[in-house]
Each structure stands twice: as C-alpha cells, then as structure tokens.
PDB file of N, CA and C in Angstrom:
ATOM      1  N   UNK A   1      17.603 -20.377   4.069  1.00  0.00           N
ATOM      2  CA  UNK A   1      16.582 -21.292   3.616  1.00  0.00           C
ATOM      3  C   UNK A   1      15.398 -20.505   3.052  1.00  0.00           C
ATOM      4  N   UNK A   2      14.620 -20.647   1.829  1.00  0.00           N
ATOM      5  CA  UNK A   2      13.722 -20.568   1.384  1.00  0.00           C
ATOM      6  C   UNK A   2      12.351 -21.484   1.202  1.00  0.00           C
ATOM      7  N   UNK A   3      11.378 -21.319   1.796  1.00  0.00           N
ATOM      8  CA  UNK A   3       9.796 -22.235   1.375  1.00  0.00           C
ATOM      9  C   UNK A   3       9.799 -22.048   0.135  1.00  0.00           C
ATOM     10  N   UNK A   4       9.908 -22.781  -0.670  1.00  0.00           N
ATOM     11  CA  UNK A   4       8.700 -22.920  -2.013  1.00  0.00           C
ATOM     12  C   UNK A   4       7.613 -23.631  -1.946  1.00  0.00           C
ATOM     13  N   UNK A   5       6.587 -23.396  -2.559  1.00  0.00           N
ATOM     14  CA  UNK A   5       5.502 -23.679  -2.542  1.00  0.00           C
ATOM     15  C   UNK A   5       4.521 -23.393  -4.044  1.00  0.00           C
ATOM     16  N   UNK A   6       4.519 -25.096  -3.789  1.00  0.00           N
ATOM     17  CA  UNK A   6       3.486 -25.433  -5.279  1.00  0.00           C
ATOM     18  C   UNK A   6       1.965 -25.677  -5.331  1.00  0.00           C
ATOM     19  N   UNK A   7       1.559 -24.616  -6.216  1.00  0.00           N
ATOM     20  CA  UNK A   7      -0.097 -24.937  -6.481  1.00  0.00           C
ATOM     21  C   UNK A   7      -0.409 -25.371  -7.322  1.00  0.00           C
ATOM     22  N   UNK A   8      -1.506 -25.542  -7.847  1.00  0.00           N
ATOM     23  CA  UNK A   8      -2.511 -26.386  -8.616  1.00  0.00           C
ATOM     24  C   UNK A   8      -1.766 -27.275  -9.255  1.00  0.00           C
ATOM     25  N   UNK A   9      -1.446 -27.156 -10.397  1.00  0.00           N
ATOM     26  CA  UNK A   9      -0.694 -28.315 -11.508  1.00  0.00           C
ATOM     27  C   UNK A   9       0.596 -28.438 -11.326  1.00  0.00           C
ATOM     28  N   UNK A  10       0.795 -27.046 -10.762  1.00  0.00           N
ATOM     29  CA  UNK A  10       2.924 -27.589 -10.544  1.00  0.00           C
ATOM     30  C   UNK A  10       2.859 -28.373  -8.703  1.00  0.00           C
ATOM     31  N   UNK A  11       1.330 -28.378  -8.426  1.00  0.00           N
ATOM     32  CA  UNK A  11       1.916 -29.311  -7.244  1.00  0.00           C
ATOM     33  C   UNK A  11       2.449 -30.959  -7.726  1.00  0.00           C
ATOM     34  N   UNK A  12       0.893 -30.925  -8.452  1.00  0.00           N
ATOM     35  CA  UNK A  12       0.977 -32.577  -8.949  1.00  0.00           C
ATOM     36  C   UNK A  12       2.270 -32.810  -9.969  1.00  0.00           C
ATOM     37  N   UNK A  13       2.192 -31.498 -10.648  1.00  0.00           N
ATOM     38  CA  UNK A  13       3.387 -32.135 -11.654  1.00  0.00           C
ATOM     39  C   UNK A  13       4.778 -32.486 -11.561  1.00  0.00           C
ATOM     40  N   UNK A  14       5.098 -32.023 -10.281  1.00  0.00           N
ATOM     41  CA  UNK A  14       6.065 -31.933  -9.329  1.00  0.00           C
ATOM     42  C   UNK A  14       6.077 -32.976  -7.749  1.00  0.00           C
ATOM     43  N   UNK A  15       5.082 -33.091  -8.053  1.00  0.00           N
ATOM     44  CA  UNK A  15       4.774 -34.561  -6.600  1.00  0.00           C
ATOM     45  C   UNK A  15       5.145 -33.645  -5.025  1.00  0.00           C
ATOM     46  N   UNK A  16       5.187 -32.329  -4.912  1.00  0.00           N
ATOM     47  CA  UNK A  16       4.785 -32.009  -4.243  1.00  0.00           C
ATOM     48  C   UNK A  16       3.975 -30.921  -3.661  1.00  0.00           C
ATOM     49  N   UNK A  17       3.761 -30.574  -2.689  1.00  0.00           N
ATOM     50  CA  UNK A  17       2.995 -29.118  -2.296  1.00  0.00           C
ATOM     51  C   UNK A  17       4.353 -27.937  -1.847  1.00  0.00           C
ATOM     52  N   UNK A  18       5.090 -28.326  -1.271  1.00  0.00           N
ATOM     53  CA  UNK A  18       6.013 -27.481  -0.612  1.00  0.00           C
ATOM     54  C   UNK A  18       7.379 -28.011  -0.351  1.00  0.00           C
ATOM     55  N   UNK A  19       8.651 -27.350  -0.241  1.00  0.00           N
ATOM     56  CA  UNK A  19      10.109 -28.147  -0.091  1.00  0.00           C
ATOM     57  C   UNK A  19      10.611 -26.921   0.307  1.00  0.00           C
ATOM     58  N   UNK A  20      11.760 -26.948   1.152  1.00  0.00           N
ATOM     59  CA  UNK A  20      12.522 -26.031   1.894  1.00  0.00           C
ATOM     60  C   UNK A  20      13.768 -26.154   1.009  1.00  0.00           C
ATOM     61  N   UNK A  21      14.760 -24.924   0.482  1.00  0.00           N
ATOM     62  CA  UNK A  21      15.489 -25.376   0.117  1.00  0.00           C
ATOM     63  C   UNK A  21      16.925 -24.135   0.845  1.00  0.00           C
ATOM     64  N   UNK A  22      18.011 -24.631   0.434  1.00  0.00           N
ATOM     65  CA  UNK A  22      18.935 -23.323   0.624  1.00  0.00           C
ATOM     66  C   UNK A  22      19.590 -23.133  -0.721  1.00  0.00           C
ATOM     67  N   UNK A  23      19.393 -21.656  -1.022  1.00  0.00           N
ATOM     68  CA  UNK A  23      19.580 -20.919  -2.444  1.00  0.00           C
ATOM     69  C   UNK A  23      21.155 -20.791  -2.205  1.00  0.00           C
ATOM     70  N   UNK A  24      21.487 -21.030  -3.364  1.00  0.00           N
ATOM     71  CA  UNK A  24      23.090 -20.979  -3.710  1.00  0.00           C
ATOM     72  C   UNK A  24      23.342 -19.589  -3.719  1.00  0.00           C
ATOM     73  N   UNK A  25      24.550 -19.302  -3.651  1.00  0.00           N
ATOM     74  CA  UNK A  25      24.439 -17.816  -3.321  1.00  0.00           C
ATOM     75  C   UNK A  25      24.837 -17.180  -4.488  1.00  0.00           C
ATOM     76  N   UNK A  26      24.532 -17.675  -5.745  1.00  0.00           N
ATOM     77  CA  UNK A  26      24.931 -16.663  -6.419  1.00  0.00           C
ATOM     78  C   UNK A  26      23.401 -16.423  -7.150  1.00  0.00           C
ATOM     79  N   UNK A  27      22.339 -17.052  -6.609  1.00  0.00           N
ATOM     80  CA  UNK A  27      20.895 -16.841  -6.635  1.00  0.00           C
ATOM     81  C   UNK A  27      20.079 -15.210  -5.877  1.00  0.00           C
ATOM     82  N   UNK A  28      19.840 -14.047  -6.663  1.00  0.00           N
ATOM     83  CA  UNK A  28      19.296 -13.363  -5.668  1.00  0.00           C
ATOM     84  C   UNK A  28      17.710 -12.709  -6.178  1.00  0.00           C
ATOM     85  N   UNK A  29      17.562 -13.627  -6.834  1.00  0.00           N
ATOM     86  CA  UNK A  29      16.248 -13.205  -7.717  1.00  0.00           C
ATOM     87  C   UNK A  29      15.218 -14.041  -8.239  1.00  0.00           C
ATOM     88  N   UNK A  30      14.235 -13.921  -8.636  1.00  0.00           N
ATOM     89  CA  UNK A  30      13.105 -14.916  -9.053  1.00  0.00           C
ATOM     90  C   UNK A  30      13.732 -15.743 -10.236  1.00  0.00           C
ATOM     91  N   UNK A  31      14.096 -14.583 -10.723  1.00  0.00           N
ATOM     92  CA  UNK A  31      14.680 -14.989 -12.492  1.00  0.00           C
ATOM     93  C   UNK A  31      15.769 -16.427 -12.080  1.00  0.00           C
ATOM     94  N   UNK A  32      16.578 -15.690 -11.223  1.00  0.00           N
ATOM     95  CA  UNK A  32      17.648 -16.654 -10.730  1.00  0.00           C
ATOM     96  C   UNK A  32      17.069 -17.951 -10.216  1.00  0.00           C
ATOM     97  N   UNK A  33      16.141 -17.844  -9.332  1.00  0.00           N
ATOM     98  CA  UNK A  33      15.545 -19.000  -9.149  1.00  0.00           C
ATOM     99  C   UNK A  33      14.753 -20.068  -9.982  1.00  0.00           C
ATOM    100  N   UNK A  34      13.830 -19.528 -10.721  1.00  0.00           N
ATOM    101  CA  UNK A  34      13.323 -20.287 -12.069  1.00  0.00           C
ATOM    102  C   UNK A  34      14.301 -21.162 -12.749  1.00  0.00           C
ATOM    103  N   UNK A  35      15.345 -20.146 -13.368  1.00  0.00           N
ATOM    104  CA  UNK A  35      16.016 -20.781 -13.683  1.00  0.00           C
ATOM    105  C   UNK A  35      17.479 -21.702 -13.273  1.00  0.00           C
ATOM    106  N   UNK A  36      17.138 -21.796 -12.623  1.00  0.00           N
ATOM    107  CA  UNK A  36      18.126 -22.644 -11.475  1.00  0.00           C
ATOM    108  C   UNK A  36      17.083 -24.219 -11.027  1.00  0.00           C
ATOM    109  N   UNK A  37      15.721 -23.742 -10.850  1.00  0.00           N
ATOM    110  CA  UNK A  37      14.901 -25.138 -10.916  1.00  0.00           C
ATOM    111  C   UNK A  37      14.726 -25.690 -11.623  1.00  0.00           C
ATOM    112  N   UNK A  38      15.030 -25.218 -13.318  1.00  0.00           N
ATOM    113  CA  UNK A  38      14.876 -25.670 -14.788  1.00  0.00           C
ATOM    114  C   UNK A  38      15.974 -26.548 -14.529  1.00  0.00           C
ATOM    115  N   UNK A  39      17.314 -26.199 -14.088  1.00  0.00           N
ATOM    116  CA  UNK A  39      18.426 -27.177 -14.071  1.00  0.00           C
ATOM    117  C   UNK A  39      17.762 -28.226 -13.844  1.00  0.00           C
ATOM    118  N   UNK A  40      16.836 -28.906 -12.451  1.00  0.00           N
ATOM    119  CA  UNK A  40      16.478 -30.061 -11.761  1.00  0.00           C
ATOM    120  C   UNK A  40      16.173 -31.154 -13.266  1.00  0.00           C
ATOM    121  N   UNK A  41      15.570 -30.296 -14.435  1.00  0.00           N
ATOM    122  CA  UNK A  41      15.340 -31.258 -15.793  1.00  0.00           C
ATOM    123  C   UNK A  41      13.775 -31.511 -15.778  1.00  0.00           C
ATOM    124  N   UNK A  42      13.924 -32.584 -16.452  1.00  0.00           N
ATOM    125  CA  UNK A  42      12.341 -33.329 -16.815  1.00  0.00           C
ATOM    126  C   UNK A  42      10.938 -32.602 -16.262  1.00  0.00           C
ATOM    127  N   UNK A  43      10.216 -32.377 -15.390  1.00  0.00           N
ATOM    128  CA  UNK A  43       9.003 -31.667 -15.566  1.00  0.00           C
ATOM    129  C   UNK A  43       9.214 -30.344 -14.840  1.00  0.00           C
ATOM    130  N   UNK A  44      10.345 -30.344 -14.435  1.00  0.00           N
ATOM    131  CA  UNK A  44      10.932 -28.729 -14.139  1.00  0.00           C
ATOM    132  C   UNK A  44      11.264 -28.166 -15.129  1.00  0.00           C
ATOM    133  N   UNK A  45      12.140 -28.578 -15.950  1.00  0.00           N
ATOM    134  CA  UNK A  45      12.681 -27.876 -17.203  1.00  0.00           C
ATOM    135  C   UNK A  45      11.299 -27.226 -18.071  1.00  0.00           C
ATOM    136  N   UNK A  46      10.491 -28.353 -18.089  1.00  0.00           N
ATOM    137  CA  UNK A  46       8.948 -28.009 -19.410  1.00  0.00           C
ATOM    138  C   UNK A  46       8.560 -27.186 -18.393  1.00  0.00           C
ATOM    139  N   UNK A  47       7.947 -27.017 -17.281  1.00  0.00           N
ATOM    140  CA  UNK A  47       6.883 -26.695 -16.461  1.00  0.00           C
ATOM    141  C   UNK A  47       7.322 -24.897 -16.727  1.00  0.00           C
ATOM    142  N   UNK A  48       8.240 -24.846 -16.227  1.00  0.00           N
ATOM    143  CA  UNK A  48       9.255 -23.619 -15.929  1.00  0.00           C
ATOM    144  C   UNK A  48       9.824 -22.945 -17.089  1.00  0.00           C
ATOM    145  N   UNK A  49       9.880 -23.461 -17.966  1.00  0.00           N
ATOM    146  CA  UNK A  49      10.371 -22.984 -19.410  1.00  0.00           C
ATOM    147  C   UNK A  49       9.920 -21.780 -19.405  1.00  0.00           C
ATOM    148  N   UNK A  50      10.840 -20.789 -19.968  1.00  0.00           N
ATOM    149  CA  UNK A  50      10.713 -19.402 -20.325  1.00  0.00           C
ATOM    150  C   UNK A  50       9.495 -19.342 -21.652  1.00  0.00           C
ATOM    151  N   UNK A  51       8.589 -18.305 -21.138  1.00  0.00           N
ATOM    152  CA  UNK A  51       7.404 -18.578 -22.176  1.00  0.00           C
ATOM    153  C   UNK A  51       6.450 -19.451 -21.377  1.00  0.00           C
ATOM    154  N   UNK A  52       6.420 -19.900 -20.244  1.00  0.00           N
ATOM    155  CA  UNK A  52       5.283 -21.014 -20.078  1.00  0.00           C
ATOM    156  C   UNK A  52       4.415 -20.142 -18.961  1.00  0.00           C
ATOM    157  N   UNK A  53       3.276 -20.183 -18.774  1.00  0.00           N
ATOM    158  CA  UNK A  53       2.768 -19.498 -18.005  1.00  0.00           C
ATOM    159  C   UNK A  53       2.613 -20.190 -16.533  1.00  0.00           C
ATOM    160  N   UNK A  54       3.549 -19.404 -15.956  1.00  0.00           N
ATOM    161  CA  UNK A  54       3.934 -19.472 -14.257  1.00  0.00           C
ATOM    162  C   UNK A  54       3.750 -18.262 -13.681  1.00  0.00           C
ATOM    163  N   UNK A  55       3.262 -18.143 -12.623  1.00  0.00           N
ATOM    164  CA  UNK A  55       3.314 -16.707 -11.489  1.00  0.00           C
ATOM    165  C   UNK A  55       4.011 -17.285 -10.693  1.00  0.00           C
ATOM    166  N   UNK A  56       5.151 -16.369 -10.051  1.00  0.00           N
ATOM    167  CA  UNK A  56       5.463 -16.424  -8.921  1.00  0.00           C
ATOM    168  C   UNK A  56       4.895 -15.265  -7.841  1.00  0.00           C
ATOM    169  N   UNK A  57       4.954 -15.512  -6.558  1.00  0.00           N
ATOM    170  CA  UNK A  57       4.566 -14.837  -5.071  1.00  0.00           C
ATOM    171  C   UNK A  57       5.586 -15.488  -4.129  1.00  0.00           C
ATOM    172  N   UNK A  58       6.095 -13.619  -3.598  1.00  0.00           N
ATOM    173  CA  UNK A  58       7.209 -13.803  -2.574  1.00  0.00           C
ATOM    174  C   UNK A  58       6.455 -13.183  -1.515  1.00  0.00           C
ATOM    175  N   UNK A  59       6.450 -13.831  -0.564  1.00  0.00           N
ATOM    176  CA  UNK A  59       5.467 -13.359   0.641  1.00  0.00           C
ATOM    177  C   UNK A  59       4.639 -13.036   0.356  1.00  0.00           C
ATOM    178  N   UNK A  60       3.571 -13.724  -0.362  1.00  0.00           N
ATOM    179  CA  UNK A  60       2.587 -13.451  -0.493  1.00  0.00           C
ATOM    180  C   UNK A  60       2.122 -12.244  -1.282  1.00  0.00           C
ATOM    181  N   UNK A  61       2.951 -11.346  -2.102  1.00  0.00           N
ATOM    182  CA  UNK A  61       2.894 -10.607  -3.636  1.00  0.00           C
ATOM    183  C   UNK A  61       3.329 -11.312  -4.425  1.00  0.00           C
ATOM    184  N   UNK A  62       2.729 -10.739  -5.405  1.00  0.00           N
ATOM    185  CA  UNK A  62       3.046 -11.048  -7.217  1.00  0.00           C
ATOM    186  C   UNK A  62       4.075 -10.008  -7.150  1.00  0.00           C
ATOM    187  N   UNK A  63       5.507 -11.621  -7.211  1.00  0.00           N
ATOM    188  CA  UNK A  63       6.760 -10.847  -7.883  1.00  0.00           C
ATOM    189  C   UNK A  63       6.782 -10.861  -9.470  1.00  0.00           C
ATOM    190  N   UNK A  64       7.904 -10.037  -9.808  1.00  0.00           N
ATOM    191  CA  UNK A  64       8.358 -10.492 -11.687  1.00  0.00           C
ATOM    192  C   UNK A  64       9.967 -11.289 -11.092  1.00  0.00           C
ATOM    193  N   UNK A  65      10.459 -10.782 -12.297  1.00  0.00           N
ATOM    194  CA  UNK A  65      11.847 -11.778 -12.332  1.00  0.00           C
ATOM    195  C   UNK A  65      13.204 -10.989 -11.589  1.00  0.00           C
ATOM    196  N   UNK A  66      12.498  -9.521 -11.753  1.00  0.00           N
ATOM    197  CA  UNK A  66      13.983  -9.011 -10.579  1.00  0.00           C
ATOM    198  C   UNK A  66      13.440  -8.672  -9.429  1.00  0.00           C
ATOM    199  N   UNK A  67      12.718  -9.557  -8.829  1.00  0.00           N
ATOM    200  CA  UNK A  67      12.166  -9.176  -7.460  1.00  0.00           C
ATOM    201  C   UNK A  67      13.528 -10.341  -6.170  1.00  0.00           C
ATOM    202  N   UNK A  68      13.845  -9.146  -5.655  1.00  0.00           N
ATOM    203  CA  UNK A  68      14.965 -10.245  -4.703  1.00  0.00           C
ATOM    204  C   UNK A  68      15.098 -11.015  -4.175  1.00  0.00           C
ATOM    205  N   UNK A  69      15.310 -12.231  -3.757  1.00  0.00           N
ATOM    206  CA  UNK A  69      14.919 -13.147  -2.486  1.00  0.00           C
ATOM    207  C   UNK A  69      16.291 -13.082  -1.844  1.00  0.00           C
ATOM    208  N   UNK A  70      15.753 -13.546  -0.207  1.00  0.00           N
ATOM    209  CA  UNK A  70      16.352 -13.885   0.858  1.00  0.00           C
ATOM    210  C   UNK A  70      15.928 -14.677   1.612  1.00  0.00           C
ATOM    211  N   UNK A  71      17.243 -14.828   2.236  1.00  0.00           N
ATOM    212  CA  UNK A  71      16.346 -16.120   3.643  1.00  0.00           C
ATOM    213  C   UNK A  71      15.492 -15.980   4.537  1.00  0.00           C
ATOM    214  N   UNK A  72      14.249 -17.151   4.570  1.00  0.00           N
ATOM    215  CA  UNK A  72      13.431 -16.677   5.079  1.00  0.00           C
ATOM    216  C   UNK A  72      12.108 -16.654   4.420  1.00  0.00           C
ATOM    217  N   UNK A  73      12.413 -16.289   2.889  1.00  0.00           N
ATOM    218  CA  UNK A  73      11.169 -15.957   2.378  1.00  0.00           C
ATOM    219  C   UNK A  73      10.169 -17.176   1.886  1.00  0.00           C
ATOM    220  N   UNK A  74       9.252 -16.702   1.793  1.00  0.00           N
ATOM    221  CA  UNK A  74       8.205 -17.672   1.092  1.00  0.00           C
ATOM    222  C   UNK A  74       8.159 -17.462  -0.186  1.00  0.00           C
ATOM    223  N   UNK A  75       7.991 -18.744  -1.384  1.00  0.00           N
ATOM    224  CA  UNK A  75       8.274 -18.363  -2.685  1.00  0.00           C
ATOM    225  C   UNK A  75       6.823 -19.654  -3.190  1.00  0.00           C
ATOM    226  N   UNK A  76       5.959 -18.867  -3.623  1.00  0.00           N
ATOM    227  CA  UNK A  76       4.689 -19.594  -4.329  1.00  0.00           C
ATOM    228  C   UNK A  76       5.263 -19.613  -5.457  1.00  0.00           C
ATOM    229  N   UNK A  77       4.529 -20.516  -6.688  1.00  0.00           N
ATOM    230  CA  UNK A  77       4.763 -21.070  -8.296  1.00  0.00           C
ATOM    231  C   UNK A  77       3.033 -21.863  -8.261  1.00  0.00           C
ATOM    232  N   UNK A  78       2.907 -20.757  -9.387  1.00  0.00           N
ATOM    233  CA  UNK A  78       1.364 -21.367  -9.692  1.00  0.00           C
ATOM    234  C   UNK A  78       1.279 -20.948 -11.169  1.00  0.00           C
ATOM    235  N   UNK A  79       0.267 -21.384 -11.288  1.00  0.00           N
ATOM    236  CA  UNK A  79      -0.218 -21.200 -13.110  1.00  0.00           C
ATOM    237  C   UNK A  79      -1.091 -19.864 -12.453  1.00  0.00           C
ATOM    238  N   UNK A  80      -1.208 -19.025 -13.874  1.00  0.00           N
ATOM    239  CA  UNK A  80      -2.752 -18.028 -14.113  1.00  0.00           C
ATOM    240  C   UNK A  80      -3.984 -18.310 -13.428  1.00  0.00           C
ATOM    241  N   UNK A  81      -5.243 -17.803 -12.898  1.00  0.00           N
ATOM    242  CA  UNK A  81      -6.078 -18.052 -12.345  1.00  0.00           C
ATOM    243  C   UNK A  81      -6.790 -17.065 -13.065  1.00  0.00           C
ATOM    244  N   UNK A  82      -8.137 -17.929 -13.778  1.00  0.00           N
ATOM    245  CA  UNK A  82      -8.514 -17.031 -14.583  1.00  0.00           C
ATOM    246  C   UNK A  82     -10.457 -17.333 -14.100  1.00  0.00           C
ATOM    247  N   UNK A  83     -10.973 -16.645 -14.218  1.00  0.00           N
ATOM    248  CA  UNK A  83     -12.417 -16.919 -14.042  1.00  0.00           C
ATOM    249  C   UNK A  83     -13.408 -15.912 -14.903  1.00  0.00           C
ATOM    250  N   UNK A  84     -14.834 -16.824 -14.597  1.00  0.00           N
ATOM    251  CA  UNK A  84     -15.722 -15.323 -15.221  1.00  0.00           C
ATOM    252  C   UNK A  84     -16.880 -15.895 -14.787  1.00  0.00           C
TER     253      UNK A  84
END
C-alpha cells in the first residue's frame, strides 16, 4: 500500500486530500505512477499530463521520475510553490 497525498489544486481538482492505494506491480517508480493515474482519465489525465507542472515528494523529498517506490511510502502531488 501506498499514501498519496494531494495539495493545493490537485486536492480540489481531484475531490480529495489523500487515498491509500495498492500499486500494481509492474509500477516501481514515480514515472510509473503518474502515469498509471493519467489512466483514471478526466482531471487526472489534464492535471498529470506530461508537460504540466506537478512535483512529486516521496517521504517527504523532492523525487523526479526514476525515484523508486515501495510499500509503505508516502507519495505527495502538488503544483510549484513560488513566492517573493
């Protein structure tokens, strides 16, 4: 089982904050995961689209797309955070 966990706009745009899921096993990576939630369609597919600006965080670091997952982990999805 994996936490995901949604912030700012992909909470709302997604109707939730957080969902437990179990990763298929031929999933072992961010990349893999993104795109495996694009499958779900309609504001997953746009939200998540390659090119759209998403961060992911696996335990709490900034992964990229070959960062590994396993069970257990925590997996954030947020937009950029930008200030000045």
């Amino acid at each position: 089982m994996v936490e995901l966990v949604y912030l700012a706009r992909l909470r709302d745009v997604f109707g939730s904050a957080r969902e437990t899921i179990e990763l298929p096993e031929d999933i072992s990576s961010v990349s893999g995961l993104l795109e495996w939630l694009r499958t779900r369609g309609g504001a997953w597919a746009c939200e998540l689209a390659p090119g759209r600006a998403v961060r992911v965080a696996v335990n709490h670091d900034v992964a990229r797309g070959d960062t590994p997952l396993k069970a257990g982990d925590e997996v954030a999805l947020f937009p950029p955070v930008t200030g000045g």
